[in-house]
PDB file of N, CA and C in Angstrom:
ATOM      1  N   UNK A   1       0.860  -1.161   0.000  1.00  0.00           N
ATOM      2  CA  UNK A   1       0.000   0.000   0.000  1.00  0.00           C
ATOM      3  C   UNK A   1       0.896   1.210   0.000  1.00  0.00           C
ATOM      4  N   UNK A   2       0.423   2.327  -0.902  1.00  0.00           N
ATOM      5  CA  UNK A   2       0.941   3.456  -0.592  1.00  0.00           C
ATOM      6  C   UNK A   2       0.493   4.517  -0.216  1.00  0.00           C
ATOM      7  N   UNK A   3       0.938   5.654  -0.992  1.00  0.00           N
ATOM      8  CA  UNK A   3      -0.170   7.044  -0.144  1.00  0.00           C
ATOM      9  C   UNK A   3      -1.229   7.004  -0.218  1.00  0.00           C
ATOM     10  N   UNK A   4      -2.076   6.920   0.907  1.00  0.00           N
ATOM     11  CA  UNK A   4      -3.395   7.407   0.700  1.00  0.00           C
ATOM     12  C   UNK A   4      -4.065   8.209  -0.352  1.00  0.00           C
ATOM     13  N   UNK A   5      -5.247   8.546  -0.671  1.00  0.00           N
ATOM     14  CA  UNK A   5      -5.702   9.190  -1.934  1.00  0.00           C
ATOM     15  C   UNK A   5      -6.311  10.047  -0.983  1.00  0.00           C
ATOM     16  N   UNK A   6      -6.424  11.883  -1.193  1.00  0.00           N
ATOM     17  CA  UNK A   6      -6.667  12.612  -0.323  1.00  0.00           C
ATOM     18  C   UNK A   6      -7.852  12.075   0.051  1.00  0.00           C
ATOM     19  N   UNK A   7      -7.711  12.826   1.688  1.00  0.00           N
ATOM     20  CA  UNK A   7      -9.175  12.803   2.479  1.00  0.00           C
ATOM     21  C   UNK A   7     -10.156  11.432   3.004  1.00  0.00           C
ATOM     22  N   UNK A   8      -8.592  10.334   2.783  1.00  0.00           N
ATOM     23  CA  UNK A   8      -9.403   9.178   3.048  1.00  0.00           C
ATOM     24  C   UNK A   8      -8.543   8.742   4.461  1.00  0.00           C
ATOM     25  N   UNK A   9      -9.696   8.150   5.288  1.00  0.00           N
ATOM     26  CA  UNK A   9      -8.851   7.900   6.350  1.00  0.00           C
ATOM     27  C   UNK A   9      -7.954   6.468   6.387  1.00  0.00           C
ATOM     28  N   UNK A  10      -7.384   6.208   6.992  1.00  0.00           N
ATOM     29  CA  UNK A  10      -6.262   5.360   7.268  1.00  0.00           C
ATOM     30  C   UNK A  10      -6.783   4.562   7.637  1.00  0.00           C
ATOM     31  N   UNK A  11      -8.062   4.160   8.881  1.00  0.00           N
ATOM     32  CA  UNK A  11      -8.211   3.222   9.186  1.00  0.00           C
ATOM     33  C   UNK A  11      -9.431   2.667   8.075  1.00  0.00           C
ATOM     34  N   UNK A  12      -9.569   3.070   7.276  1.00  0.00           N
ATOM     35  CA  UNK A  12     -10.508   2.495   6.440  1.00  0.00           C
ATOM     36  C   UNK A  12     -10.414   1.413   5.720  1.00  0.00           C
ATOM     37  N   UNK A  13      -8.379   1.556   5.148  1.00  0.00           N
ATOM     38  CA  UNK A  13      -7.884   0.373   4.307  1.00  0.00           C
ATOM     39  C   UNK A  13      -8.468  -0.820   4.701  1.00  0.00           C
ATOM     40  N   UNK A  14      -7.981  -1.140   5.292  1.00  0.00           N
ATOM     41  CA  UNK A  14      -8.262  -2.644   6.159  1.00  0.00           C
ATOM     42  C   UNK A  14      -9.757  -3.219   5.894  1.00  0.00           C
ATOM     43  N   UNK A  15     -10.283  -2.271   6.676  1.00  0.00           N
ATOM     44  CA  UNK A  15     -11.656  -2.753   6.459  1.00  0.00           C
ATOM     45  C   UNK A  15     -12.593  -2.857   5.233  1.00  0.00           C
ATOM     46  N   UNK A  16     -12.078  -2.568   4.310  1.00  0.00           N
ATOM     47  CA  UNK A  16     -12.748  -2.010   2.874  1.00  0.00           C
ATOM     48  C   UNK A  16     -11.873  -3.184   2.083  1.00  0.00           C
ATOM     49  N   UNK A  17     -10.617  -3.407   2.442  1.00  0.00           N
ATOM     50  CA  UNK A  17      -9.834  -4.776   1.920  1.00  0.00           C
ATOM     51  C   UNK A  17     -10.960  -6.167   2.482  1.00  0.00           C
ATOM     52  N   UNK A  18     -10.995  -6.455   3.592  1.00  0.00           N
ATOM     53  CA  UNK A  18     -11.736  -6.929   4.042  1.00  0.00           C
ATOM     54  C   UNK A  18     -12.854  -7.762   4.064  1.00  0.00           C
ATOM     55  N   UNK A  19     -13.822  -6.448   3.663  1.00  0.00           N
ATOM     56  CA  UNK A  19     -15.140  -6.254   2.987  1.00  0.00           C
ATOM     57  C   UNK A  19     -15.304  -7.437   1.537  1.00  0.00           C
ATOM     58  N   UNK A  20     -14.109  -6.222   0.853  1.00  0.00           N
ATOM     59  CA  UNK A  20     -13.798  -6.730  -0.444  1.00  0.00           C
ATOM     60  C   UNK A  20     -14.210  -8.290  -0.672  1.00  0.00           C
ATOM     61  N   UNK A  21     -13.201  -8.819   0.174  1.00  0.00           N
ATOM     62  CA  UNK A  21     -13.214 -10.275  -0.204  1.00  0.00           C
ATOM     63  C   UNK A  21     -14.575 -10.823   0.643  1.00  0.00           C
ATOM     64  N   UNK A  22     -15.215 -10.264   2.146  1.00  0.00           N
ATOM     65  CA  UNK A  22     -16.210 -11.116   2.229  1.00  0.00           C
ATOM     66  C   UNK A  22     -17.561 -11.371   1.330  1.00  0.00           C
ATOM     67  N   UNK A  23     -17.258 -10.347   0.300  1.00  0.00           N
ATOM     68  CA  UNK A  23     -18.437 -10.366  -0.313  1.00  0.00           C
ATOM     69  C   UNK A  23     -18.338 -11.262  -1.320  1.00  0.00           C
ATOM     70  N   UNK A  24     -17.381 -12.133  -1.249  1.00  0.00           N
ATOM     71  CA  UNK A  24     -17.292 -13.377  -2.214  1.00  0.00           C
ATOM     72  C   UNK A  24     -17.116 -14.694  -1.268  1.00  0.00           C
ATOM     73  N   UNK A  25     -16.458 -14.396  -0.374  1.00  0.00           N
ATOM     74  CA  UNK A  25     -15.929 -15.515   0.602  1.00  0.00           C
ATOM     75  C   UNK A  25     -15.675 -15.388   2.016  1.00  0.00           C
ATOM     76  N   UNK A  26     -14.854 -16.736   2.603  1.00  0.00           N
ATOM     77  CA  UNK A  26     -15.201 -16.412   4.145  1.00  0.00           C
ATOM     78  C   UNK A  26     -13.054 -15.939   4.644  1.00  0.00           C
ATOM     79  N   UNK A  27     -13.483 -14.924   5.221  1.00  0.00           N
ATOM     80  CA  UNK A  27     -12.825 -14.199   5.043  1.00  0.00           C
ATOM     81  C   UNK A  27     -12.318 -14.571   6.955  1.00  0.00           C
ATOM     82  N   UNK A  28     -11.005 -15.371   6.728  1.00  0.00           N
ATOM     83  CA  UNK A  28      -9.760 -15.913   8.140  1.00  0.00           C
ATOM     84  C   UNK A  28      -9.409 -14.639   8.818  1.00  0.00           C
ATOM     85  N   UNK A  29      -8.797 -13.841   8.299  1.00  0.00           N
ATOM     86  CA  UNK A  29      -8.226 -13.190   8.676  1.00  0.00           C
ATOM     87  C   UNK A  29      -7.201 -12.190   8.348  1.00  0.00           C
ATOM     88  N   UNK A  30      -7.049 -10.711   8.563  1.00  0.00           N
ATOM     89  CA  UNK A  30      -6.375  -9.662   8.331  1.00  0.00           C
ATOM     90  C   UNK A  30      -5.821  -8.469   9.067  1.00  0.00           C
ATOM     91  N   UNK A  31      -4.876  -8.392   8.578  1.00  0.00           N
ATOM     92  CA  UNK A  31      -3.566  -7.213   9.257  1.00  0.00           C
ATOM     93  C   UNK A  31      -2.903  -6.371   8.235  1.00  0.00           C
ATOM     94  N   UNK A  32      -2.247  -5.154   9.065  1.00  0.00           N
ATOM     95  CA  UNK A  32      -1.969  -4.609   8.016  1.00  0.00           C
ATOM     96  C   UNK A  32      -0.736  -4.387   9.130  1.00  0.00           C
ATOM     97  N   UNK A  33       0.985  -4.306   8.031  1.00  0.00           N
ATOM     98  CA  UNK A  33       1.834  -4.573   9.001  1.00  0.00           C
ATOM     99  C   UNK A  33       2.927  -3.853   8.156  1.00  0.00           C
ATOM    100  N   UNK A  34       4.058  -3.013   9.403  1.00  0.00           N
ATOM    101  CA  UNK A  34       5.173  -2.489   8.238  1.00  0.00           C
ATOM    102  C   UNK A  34       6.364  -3.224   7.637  1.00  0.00           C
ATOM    103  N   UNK A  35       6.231  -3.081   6.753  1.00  0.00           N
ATOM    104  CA  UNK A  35       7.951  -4.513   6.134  1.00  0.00           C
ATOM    105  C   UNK A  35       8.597  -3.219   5.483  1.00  0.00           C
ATOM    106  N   UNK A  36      10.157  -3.299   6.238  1.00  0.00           N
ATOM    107  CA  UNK A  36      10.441  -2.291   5.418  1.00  0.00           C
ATOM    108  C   UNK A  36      10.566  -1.072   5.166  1.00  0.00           C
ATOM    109  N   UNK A  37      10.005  -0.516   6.566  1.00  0.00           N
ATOM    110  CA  UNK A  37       9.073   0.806   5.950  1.00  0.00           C
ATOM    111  C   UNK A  37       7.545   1.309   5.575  1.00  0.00           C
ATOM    112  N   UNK A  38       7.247  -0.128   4.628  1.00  0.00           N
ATOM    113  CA  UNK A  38       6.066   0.153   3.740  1.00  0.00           C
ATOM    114  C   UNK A  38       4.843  -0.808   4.199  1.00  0.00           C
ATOM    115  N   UNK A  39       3.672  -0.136   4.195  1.00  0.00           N
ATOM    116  CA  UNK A  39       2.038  -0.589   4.925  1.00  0.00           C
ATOM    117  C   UNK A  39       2.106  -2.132   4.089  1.00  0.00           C
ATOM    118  N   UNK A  40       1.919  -3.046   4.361  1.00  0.00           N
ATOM    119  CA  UNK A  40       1.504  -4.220   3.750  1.00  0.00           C
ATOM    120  C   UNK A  40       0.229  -4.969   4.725  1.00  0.00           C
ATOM    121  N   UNK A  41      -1.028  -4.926   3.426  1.00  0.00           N
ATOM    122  CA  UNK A  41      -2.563  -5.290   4.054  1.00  0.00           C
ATOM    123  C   UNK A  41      -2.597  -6.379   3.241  1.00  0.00           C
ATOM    124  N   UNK A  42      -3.018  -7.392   4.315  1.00  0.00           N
ATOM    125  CA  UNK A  42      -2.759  -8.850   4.229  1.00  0.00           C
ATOM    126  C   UNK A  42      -4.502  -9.190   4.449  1.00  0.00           C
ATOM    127  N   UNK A  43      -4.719 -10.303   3.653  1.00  0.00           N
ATOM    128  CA  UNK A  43      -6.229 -10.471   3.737  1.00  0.00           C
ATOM    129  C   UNK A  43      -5.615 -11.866   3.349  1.00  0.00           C
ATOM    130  N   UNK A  44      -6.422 -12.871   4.825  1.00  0.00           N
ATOM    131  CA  UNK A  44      -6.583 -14.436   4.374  1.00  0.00           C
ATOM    132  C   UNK A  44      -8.138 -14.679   4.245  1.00  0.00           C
ATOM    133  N   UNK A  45      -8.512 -15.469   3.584  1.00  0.00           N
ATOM    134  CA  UNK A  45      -9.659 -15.837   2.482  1.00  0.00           C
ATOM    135  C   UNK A  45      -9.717 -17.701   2.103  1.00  0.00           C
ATOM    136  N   UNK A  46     -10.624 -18.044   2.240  1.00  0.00           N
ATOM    137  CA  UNK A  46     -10.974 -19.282   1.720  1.00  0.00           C
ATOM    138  C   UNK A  46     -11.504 -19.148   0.234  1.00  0.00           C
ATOM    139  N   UNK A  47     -10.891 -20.295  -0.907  1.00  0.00           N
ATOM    140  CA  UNK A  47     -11.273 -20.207  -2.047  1.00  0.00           C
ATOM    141  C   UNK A  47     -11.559 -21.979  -2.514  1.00  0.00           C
ATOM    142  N   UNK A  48     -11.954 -21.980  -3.732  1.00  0.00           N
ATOM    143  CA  UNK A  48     -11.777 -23.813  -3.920  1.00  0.00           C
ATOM    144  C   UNK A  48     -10.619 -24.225  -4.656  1.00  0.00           C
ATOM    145  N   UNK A  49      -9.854 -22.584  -5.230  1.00  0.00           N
ATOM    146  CA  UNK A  49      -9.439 -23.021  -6.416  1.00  0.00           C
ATOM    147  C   UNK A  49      -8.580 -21.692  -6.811  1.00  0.00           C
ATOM    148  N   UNK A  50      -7.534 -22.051  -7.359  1.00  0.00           N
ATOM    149  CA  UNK A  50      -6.525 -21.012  -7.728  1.00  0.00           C
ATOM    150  C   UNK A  50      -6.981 -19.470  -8.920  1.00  0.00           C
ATOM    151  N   UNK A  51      -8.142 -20.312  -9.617  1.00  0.00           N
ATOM    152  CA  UNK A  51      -8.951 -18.905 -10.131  1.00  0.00           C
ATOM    153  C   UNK A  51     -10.143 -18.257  -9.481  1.00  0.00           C
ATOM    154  N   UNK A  52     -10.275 -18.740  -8.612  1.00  0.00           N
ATOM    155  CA  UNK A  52     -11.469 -18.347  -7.390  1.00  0.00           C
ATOM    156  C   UNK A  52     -10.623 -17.479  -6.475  1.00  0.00           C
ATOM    157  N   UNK A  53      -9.629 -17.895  -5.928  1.00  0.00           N
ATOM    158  CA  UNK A  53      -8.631 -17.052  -5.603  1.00  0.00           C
ATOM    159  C   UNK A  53      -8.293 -15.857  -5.679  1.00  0.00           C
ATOM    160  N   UNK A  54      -7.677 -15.992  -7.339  1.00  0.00           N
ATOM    161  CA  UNK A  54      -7.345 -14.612  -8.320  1.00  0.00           C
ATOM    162  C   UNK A  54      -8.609 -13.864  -8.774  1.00  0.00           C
ATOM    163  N   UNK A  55      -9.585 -14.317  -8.239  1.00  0.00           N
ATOM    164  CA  UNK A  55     -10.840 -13.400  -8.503  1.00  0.00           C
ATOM    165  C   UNK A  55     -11.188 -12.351  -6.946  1.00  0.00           C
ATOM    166  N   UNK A  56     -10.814 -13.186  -5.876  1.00  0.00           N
ATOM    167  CA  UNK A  56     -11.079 -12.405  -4.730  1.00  0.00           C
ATOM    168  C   UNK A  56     -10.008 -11.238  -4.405  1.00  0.00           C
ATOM    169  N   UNK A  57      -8.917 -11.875  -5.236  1.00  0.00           N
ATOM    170  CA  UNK A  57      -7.932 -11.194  -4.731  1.00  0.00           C
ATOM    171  C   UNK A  57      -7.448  -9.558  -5.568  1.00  0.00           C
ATOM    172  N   UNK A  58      -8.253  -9.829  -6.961  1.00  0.00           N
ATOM    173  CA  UNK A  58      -8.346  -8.761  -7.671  1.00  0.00           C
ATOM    174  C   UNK A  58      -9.235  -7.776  -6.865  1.00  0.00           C
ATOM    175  N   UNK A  59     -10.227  -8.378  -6.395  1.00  0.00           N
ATOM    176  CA  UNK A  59     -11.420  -7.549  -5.847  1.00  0.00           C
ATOM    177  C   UNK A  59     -10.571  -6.690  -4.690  1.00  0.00           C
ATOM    178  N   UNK A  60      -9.648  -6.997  -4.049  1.00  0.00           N
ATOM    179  CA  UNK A  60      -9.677  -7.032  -2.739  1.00  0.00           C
ATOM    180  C   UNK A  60      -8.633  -5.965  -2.972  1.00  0.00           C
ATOM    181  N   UNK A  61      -7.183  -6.006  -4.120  1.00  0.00           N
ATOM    182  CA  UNK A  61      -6.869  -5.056  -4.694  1.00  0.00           C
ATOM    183  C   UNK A  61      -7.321  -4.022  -5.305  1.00  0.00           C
ATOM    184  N   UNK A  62      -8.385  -3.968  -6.216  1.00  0.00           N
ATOM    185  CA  UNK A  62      -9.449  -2.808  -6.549  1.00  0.00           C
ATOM    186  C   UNK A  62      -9.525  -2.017  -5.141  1.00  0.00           C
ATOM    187  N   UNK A  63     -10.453  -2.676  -4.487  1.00  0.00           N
ATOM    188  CA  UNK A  63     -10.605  -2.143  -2.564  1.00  0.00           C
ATOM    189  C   UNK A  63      -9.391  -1.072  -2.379  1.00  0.00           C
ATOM    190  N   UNK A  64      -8.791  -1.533  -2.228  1.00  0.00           N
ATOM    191  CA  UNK A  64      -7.401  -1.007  -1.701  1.00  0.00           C
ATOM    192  C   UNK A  64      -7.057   0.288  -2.798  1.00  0.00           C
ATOM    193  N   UNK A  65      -7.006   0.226  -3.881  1.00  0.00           N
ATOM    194  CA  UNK A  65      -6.595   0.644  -4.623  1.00  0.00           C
ATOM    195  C   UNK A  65      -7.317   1.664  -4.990  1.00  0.00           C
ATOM    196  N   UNK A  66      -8.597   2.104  -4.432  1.00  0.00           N
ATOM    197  CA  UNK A  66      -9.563   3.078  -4.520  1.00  0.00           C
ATOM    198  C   UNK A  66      -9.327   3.859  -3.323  1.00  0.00           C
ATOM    199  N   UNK A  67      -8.325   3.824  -2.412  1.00  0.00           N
ATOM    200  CA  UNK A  67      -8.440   4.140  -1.335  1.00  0.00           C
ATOM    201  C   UNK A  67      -6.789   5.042  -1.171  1.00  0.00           C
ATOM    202  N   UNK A  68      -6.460   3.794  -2.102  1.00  0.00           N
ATOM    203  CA  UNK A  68      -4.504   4.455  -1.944  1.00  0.00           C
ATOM    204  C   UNK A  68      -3.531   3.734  -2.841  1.00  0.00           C
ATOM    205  N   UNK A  69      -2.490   4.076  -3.196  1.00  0.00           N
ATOM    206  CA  UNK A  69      -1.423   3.633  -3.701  1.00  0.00           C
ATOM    207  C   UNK A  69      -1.146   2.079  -3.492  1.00  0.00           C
ATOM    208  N   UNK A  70      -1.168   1.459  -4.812  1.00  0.00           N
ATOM    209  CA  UNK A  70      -1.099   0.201  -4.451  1.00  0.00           C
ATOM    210  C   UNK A  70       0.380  -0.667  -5.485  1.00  0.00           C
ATOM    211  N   UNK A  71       1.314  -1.036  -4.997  1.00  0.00           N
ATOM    212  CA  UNK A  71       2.404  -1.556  -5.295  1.00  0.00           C
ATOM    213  C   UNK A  71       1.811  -2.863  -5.852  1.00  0.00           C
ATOM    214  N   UNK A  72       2.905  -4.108  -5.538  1.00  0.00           N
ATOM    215  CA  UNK A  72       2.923  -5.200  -6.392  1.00  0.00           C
ATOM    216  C   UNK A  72       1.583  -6.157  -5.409  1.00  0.00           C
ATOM    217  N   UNK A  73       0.525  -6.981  -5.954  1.00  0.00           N
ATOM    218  CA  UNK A  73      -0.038  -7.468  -5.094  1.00  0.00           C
ATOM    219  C   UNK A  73       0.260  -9.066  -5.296  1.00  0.00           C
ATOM    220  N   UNK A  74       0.643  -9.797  -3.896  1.00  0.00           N
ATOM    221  CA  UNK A  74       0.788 -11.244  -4.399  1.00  0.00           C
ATOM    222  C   UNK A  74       0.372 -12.099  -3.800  1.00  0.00           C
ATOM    223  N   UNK A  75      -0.291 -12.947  -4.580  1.00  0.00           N
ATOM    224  CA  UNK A  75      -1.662 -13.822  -3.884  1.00  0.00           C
ATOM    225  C   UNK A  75      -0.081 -15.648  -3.428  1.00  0.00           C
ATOM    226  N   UNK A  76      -1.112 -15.723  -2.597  1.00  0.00           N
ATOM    227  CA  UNK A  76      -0.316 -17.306  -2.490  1.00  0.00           C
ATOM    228  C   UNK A  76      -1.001 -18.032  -1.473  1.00  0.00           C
ATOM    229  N   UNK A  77      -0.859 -19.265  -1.913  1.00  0.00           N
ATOM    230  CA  UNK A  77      -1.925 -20.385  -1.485  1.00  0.00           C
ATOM    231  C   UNK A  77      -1.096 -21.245  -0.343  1.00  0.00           C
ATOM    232  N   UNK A  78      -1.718 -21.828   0.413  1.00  0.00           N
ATOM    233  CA  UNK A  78      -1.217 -22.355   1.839  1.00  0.00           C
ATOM    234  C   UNK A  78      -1.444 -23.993   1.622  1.00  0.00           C
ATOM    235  N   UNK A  79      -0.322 -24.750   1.185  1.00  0.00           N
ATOM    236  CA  UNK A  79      -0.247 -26.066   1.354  1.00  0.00           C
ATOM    237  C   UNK A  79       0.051 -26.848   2.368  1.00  0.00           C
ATOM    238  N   UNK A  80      -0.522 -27.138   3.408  1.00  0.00           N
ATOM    239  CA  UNK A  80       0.233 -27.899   4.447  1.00  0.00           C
ATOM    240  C   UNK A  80       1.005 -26.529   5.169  1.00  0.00           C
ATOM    241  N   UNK A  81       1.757 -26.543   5.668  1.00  0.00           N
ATOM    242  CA  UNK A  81       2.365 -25.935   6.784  1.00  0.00           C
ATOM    243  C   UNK A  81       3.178 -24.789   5.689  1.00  0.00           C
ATOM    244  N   UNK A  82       3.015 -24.836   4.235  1.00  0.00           N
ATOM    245  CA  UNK A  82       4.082 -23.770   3.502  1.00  0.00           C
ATOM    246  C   UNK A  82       2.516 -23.112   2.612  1.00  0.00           C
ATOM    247  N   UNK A  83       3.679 -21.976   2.327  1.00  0.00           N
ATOM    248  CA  UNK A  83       2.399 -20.867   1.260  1.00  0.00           C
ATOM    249  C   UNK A  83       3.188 -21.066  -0.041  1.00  0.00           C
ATOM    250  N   UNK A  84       2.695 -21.288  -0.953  1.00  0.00           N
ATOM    251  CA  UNK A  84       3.090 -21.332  -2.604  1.00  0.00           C
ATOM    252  C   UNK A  84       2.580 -20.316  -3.177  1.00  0.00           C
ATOM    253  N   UNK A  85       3.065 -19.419  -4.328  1.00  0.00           N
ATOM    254  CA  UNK A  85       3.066 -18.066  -4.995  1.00  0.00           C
ATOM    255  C   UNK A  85       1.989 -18.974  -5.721  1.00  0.00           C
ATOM    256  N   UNK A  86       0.523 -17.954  -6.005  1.00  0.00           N
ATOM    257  CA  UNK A  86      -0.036 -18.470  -7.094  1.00  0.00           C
ATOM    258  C   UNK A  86       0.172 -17.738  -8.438  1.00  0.00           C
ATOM    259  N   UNK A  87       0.162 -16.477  -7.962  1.00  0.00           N
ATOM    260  CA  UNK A  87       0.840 -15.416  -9.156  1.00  0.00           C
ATOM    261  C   UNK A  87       1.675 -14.733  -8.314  1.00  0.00           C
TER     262      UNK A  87
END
């Protein structure tokens, strides 16, 4: 995440990321945390399927991305005890 887009508040990201995805799915859990320096908003999500996935996860970027500056977004799927890059 980057700069905000004027006049929007800060604590909104999150919840509007959030949102995003419950309105497709059931939505684990989210944080938003600094790496770096830089805001990174993390949204976990249940899907069936690696294009079910990349559909919530577009949404969930749009979200974000109406709100503020949005860098590289990268989805990845949780096998067993490891996460695999899906894109």
């Amino acid at each position: 995440m980057g700069l905000l887009h004027p006049g929007v508040d800060p604590a909104a990201v999150l919840p509007a990321a959030a949102d995003a995805a419950a309105a497709l799915t059931t939505v684990e859990a989210r944080d938003v945390a600094l790496v770096r320096g830089e805001p990174l908003v993390s949204v976990r999500f249940t899907a069936d399927d690696d294009d079910d996935a990349d559909h919530v996860a577009f949404r969930v970027a749009a979200a974000v991305a109406a709100l503020a500056g949005t860098g590289h977004v990268r989805l990845e799927c949780r096998a067993g005890a490891r996460w695999r890059p899906v894109r």
